[in-house]
ModelCIF file with pLDDT and N, C-alpha, C, O atoms, coordinates in Angstrom:
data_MODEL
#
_entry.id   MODEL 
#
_entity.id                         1 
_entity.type                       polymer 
_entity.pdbx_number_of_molecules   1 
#
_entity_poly.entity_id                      1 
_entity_poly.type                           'polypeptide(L)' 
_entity_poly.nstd_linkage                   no 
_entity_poly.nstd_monomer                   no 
_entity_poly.pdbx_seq_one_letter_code       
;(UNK)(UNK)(UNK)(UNK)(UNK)(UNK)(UNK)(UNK)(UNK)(UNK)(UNK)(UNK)(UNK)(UNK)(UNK)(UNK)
(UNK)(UNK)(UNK)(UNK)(UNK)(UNK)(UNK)(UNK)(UNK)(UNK)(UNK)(UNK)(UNK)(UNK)(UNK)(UNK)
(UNK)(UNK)(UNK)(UNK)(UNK)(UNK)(UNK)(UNK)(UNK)(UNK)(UNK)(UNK)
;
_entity_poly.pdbx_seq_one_letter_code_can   XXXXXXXXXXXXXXXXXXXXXXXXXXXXXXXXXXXXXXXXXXXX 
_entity_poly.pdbx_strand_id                 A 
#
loop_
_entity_poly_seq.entity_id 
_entity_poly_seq.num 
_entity_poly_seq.mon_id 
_entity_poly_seq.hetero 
1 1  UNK n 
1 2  UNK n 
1 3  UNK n 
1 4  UNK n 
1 5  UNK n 
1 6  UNK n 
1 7  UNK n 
1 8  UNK n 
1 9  UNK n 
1 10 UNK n 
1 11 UNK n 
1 12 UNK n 
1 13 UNK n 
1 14 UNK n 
1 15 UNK n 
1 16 UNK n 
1 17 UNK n 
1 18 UNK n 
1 19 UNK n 
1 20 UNK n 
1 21 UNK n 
1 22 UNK n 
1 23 UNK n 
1 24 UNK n 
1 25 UNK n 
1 26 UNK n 
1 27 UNK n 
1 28 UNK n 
1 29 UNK n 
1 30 UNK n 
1 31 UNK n 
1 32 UNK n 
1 33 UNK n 
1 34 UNK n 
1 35 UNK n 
1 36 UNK n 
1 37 UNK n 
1 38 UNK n 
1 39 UNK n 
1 40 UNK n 
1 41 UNK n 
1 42 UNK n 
1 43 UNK n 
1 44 UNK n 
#
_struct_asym.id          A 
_struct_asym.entity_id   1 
#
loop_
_ma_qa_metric.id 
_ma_qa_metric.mode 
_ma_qa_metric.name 
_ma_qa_metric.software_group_id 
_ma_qa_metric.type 
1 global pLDDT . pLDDT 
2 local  pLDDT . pLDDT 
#
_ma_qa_metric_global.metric_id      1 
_ma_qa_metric_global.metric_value   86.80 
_ma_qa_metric_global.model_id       1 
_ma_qa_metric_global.ordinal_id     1 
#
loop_
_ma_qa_metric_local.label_asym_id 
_ma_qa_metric_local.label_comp_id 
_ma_qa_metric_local.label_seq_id 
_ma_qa_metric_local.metric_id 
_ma_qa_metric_local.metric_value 
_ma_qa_metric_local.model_id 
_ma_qa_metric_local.ordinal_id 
A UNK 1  2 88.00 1 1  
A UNK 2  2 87.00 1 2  
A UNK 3  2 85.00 1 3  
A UNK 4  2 82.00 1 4  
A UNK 5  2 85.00 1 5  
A UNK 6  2 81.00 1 6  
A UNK 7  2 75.00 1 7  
A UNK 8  2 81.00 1 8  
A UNK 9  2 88.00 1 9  
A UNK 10 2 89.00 1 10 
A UNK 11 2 89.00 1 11 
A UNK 12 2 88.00 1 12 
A UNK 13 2 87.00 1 13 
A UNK 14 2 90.00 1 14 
A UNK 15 2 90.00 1 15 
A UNK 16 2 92.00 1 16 
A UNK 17 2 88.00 1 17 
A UNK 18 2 87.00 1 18 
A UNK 19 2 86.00 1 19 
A UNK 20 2 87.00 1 20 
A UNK 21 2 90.00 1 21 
A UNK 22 2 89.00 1 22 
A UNK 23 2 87.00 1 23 
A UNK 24 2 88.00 1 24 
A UNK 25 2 87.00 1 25 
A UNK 26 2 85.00 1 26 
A UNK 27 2 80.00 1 27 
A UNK 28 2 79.00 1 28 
A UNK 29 2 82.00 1 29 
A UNK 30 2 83.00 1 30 
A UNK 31 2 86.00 1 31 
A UNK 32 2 85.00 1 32 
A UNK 33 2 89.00 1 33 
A UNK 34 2 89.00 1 34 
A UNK 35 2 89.00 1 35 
A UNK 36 2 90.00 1 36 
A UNK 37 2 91.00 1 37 
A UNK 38 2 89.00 1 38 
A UNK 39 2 87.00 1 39 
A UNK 40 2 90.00 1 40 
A UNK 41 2 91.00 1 41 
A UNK 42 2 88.00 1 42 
A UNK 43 2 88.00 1 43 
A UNK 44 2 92.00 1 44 
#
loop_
_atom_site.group_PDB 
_atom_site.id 
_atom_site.type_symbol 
_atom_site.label_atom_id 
_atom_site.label_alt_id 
_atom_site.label_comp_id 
_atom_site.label_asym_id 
_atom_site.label_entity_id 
_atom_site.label_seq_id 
_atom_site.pdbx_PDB_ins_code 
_atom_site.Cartn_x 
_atom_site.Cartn_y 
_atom_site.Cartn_z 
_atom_site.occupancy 
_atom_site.B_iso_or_equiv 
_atom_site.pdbx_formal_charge 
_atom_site.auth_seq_id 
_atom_site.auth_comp_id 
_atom_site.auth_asym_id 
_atom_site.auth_atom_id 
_atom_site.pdbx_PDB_model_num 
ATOM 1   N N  . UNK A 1 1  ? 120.586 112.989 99.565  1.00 88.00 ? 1  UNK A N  1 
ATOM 2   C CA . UNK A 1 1  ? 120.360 111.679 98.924  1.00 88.00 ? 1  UNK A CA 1 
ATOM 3   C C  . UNK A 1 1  ? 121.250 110.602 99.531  1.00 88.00 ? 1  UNK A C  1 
ATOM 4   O O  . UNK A 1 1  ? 120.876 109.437 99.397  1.00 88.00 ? 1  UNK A O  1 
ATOM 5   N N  . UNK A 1 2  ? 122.579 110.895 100.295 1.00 87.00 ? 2  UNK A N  1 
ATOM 6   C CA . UNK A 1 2  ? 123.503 109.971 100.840 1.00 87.00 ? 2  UNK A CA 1 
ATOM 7   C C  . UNK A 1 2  ? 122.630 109.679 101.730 1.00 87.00 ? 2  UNK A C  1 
ATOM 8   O O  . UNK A 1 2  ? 122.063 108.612 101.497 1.00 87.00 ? 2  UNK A O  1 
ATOM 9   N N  . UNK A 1 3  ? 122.180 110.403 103.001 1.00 85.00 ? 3  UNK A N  1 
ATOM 10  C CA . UNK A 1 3  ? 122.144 109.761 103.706 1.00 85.00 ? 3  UNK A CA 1 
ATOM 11  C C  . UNK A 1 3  ? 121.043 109.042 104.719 1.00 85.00 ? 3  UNK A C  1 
ATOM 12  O O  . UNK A 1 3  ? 119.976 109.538 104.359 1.00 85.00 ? 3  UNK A O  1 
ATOM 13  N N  . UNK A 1 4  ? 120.875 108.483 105.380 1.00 82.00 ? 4  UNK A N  1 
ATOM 14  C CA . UNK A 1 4  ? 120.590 107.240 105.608 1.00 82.00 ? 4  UNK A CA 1 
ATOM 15  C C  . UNK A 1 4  ? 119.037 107.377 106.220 1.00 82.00 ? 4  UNK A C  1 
ATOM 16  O O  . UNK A 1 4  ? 118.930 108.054 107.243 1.00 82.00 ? 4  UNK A O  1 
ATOM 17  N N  . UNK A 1 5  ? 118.001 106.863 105.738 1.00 85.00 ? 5  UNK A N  1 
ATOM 18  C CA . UNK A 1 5  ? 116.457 107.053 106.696 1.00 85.00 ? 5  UNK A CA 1 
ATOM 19  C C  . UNK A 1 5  ? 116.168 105.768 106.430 1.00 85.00 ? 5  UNK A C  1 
ATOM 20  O O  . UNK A 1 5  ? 115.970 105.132 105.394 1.00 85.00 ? 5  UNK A O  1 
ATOM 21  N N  . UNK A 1 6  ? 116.182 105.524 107.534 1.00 81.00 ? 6  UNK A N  1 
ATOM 22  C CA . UNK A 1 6  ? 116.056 104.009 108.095 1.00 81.00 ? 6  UNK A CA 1 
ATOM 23  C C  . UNK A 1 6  ? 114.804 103.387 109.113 1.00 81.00 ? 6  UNK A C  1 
ATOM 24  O O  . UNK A 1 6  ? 114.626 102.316 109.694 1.00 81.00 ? 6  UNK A O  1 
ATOM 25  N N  . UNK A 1 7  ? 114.093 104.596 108.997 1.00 75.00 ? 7  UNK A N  1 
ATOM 26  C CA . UNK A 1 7  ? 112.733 104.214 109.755 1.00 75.00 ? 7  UNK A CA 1 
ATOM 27  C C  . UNK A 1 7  ? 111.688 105.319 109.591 1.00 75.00 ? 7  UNK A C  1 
ATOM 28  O O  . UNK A 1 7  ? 110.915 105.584 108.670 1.00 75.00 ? 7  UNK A O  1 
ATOM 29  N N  . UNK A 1 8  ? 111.939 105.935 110.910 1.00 81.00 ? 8  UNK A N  1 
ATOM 30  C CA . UNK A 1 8  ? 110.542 106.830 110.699 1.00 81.00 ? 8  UNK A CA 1 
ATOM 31  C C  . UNK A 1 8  ? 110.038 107.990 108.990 1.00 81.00 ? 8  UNK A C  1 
ATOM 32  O O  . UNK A 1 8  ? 110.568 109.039 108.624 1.00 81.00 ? 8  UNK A O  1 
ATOM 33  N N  . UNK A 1 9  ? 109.505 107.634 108.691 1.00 88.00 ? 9  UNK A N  1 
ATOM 34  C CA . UNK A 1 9  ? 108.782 108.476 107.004 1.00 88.00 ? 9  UNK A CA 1 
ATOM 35  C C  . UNK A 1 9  ? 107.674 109.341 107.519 1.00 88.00 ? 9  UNK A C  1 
ATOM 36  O O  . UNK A 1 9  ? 106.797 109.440 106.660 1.00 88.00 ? 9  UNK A O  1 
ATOM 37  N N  . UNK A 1 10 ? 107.435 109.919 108.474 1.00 89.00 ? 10 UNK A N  1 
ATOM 38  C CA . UNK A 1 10 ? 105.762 110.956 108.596 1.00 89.00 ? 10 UNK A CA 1 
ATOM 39  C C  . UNK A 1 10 ? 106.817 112.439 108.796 1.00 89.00 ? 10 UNK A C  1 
ATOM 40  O O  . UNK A 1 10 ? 107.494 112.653 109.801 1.00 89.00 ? 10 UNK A O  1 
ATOM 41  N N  . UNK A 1 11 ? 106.774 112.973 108.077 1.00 89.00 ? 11 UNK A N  1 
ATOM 42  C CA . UNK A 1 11 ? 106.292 114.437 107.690 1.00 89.00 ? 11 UNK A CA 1 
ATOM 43  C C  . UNK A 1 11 ? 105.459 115.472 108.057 1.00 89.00 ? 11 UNK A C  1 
ATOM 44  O O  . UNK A 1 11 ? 104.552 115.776 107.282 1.00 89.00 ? 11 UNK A O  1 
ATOM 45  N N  . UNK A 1 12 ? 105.628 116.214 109.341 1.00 88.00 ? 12 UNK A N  1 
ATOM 46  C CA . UNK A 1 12 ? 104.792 117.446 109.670 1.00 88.00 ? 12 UNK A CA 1 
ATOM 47  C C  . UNK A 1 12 ? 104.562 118.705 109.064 1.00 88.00 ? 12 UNK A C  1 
ATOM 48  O O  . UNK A 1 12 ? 104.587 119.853 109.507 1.00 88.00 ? 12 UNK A O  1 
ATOM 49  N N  . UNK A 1 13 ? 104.234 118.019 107.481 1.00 87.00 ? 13 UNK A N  1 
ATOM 50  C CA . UNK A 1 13 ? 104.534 119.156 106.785 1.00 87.00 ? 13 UNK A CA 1 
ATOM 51  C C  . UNK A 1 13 ? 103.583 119.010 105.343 1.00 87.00 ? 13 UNK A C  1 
ATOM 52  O O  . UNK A 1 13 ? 103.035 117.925 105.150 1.00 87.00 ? 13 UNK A O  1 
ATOM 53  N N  . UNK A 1 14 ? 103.490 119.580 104.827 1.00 90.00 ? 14 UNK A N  1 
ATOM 54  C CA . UNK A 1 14 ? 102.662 119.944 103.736 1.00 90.00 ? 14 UNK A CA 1 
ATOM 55  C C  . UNK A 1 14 ? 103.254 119.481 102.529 1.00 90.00 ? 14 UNK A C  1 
ATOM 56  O O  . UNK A 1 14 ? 102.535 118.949 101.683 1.00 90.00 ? 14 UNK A O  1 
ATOM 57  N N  . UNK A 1 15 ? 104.812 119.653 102.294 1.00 90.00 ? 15 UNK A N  1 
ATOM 58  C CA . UNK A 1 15 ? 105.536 119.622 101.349 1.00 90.00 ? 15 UNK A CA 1 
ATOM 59  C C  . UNK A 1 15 ? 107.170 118.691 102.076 1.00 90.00 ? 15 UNK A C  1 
ATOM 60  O O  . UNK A 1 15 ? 107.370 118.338 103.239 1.00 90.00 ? 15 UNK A O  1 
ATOM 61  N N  . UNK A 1 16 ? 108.109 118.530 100.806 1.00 92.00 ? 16 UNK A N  1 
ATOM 62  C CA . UNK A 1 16 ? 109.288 117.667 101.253 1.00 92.00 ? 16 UNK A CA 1 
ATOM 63  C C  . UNK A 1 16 ? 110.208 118.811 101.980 1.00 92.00 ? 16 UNK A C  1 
ATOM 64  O O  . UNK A 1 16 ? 111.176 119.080 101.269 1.00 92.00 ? 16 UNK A O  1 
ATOM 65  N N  . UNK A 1 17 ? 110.189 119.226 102.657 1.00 88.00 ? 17 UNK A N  1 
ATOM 66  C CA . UNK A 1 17 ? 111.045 120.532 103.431 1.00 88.00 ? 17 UNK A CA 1 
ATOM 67  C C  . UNK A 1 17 ? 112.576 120.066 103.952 1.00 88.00 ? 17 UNK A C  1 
ATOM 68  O O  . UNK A 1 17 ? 112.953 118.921 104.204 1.00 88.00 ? 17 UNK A O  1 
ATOM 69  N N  . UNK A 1 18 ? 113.061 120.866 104.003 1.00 87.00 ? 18 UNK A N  1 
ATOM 70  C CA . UNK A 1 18 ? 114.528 121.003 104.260 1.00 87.00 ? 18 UNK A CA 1 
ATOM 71  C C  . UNK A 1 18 ? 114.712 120.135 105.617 1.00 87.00 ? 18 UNK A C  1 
ATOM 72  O O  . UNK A 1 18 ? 115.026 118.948 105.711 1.00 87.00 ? 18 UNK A O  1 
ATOM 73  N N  . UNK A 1 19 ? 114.424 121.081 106.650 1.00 86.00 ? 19 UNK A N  1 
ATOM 74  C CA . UNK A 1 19 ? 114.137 120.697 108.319 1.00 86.00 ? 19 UNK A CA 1 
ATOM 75  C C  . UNK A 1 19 ? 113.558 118.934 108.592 1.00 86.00 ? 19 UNK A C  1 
ATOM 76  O O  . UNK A 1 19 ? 114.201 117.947 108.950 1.00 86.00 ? 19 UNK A O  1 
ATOM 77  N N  . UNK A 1 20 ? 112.008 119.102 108.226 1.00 87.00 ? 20 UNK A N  1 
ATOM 78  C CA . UNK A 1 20 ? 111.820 117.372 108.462 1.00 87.00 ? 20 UNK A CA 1 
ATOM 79  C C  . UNK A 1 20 ? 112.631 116.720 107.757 1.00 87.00 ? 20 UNK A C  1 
ATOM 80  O O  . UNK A 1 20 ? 112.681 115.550 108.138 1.00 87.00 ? 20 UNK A O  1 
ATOM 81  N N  . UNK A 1 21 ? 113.273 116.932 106.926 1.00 90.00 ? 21 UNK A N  1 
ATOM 82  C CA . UNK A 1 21 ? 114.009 115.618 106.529 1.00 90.00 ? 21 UNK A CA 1 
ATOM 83  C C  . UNK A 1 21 ? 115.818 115.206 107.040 1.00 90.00 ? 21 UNK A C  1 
ATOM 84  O O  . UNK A 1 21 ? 116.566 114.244 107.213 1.00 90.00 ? 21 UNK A O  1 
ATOM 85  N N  . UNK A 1 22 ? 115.786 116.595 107.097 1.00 89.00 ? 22 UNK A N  1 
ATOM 86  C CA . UNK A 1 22 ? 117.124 116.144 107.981 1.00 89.00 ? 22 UNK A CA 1 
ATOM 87  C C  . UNK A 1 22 ? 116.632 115.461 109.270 1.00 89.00 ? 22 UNK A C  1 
ATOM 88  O O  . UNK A 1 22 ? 116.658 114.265 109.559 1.00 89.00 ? 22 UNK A O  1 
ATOM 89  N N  . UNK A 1 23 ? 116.201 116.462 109.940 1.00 87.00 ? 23 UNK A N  1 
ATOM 90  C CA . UNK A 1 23 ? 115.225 115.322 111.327 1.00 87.00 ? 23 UNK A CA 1 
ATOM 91  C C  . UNK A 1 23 ? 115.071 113.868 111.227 1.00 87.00 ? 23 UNK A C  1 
ATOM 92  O O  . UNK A 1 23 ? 115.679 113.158 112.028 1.00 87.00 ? 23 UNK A O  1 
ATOM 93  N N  . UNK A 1 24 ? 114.346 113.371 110.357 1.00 88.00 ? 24 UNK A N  1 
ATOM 94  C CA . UNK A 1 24 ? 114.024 112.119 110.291 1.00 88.00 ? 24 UNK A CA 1 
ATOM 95  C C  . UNK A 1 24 ? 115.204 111.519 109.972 1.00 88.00 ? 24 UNK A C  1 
ATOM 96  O O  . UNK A 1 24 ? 115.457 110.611 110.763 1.00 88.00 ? 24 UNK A O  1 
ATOM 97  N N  . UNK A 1 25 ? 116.440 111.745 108.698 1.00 87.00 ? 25 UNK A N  1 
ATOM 98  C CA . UNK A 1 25 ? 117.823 111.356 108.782 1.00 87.00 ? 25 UNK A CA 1 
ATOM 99  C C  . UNK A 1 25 ? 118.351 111.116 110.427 1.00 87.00 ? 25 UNK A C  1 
ATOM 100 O O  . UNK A 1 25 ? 118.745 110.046 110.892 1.00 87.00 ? 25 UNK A O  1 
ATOM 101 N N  . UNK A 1 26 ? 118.254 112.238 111.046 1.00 85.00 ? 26 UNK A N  1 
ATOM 102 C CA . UNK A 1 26 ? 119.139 112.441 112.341 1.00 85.00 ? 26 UNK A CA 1 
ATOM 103 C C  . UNK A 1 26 ? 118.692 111.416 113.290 1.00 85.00 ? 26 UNK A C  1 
ATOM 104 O O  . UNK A 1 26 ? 119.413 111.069 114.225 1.00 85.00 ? 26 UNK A O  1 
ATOM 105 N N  . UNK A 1 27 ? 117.397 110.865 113.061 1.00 80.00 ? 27 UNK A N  1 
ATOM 106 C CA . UNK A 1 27 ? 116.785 109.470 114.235 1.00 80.00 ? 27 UNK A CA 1 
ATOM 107 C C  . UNK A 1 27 ? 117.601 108.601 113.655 1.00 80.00 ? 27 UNK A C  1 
ATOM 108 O O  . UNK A 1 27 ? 118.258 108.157 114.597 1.00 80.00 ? 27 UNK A O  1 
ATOM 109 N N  . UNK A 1 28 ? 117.992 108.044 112.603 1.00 79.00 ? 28 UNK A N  1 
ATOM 110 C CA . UNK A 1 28 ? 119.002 106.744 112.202 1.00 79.00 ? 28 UNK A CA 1 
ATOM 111 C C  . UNK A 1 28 ? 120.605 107.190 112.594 1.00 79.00 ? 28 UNK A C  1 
ATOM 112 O O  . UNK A 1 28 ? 121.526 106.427 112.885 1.00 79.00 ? 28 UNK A O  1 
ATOM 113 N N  . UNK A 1 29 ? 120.623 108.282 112.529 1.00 82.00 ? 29 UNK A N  1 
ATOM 114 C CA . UNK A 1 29 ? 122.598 108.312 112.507 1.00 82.00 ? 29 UNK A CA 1 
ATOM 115 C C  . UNK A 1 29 ? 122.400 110.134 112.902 1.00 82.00 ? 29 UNK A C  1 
ATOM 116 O O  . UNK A 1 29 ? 121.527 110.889 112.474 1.00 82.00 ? 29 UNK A O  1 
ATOM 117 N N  . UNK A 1 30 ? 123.559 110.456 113.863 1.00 83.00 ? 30 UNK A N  1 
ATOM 118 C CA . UNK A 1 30 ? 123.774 112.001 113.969 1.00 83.00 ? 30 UNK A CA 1 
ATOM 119 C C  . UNK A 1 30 ? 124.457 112.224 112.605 1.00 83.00 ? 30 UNK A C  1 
ATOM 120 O O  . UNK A 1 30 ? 125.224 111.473 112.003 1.00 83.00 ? 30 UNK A O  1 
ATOM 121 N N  . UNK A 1 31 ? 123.898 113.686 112.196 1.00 86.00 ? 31 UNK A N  1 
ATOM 122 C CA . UNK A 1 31 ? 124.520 113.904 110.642 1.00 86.00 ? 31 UNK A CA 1 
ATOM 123 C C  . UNK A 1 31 ? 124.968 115.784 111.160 1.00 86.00 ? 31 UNK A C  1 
ATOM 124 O O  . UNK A 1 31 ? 124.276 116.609 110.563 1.00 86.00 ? 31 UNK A O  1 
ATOM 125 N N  . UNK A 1 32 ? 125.559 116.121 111.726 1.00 85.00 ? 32 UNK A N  1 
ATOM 126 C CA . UNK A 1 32 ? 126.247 117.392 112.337 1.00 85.00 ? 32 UNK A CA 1 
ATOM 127 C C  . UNK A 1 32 ? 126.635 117.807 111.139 1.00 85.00 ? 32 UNK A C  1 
ATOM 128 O O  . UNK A 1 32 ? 126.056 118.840 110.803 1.00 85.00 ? 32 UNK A O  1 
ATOM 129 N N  . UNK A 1 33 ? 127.259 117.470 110.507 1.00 89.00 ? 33 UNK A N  1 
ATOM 130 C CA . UNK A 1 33 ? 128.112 118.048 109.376 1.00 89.00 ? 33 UNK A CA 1 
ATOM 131 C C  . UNK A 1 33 ? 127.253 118.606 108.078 1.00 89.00 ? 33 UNK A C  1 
ATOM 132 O O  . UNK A 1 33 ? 127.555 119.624 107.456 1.00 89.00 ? 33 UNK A O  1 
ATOM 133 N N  . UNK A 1 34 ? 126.025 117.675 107.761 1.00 89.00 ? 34 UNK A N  1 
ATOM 134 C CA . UNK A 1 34 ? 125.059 117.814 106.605 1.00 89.00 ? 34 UNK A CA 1 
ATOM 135 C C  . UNK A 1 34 ? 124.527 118.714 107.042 1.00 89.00 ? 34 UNK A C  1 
ATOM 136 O O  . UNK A 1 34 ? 124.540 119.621 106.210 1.00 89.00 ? 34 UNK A O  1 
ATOM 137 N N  . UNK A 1 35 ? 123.726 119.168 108.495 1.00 89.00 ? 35 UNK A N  1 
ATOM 138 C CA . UNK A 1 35 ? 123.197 120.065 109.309 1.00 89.00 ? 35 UNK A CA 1 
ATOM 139 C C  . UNK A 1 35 ? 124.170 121.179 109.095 1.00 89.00 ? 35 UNK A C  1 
ATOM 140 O O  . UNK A 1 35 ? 123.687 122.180 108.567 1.00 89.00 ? 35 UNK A O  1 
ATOM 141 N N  . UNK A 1 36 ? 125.578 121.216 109.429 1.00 90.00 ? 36 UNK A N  1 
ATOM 142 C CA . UNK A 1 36 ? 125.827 122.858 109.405 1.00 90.00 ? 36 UNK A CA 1 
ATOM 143 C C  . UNK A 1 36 ? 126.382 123.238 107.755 1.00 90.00 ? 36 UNK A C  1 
ATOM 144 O O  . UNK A 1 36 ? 126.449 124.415 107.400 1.00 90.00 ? 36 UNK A O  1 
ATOM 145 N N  . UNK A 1 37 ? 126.772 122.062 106.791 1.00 91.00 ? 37 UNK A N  1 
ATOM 146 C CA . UNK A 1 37 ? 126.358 122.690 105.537 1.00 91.00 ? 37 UNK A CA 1 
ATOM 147 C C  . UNK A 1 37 ? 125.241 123.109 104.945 1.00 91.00 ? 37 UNK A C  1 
ATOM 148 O O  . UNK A 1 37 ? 125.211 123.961 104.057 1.00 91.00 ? 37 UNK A O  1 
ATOM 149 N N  . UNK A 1 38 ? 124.253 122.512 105.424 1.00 89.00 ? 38 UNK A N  1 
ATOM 150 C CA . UNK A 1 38 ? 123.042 123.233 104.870 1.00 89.00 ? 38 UNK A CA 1 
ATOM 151 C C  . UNK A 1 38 ? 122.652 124.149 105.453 1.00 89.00 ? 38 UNK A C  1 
ATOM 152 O O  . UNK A 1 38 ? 121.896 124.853 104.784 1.00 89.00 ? 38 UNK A O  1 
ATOM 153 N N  . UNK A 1 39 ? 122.852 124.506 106.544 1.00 87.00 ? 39 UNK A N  1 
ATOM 154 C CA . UNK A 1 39 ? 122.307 125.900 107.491 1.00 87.00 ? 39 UNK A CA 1 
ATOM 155 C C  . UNK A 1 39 ? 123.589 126.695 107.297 1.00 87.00 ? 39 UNK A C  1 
ATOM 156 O O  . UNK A 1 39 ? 123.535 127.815 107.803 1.00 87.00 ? 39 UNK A O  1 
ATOM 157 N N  . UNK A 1 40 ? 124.512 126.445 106.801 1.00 90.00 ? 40 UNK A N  1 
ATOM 158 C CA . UNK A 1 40 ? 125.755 127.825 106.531 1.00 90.00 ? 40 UNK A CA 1 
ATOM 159 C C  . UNK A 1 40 ? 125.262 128.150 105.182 1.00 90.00 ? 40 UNK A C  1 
ATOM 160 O O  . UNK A 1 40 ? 125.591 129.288 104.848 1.00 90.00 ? 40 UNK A O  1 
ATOM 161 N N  . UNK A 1 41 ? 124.464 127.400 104.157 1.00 91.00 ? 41 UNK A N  1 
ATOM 162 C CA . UNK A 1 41 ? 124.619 127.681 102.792 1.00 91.00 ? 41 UNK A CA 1 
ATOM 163 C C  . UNK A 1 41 ? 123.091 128.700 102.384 1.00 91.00 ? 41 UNK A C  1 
ATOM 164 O O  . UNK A 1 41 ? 122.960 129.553 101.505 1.00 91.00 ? 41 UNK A O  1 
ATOM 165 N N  . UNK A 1 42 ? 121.867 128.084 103.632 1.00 88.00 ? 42 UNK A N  1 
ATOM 166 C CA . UNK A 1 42 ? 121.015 128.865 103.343 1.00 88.00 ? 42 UNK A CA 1 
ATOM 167 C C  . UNK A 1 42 ? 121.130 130.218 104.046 1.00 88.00 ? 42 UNK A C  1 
ATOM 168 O O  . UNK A 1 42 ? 120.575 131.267 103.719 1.00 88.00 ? 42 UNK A O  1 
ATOM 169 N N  . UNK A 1 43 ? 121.900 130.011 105.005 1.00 88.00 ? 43 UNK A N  1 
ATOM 170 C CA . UNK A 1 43 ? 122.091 131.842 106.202 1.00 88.00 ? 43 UNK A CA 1 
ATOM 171 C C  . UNK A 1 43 ? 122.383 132.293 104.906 1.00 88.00 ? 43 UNK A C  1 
ATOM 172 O O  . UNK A 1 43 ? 121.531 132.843 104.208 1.00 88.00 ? 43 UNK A O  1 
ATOM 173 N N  . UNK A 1 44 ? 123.887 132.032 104.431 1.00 92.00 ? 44 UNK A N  1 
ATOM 174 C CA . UNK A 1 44 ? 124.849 132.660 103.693 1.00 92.00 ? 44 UNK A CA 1 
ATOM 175 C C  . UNK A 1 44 ? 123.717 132.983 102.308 1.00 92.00 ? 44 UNK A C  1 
ATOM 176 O O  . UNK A 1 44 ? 124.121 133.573 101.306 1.00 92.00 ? 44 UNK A O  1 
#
């Protein structure tokens, strides 16, 4: 919810998914950190 989507909104996807939306975050600003908390929390 912080952070920032500032342009592109299309969705290759069926539903609001994890993946496209960080993606579309990551075209406005690199977000490294939101990326490896959420991929350490779903591995884990």
């Amino acid at each position: 919810t912080q952070l920032p989507f500032c342009g592109p909104n299309v969705i290759d996807d069926f539903l609001c998914d994890l993946s496209p939306l960080l993606a579309l975050a990551s075209a406005c600003v690199p977000i490294p950190g939101t990326v490896l908390i959420c991929g350490t929390m779903s591995s884990l």
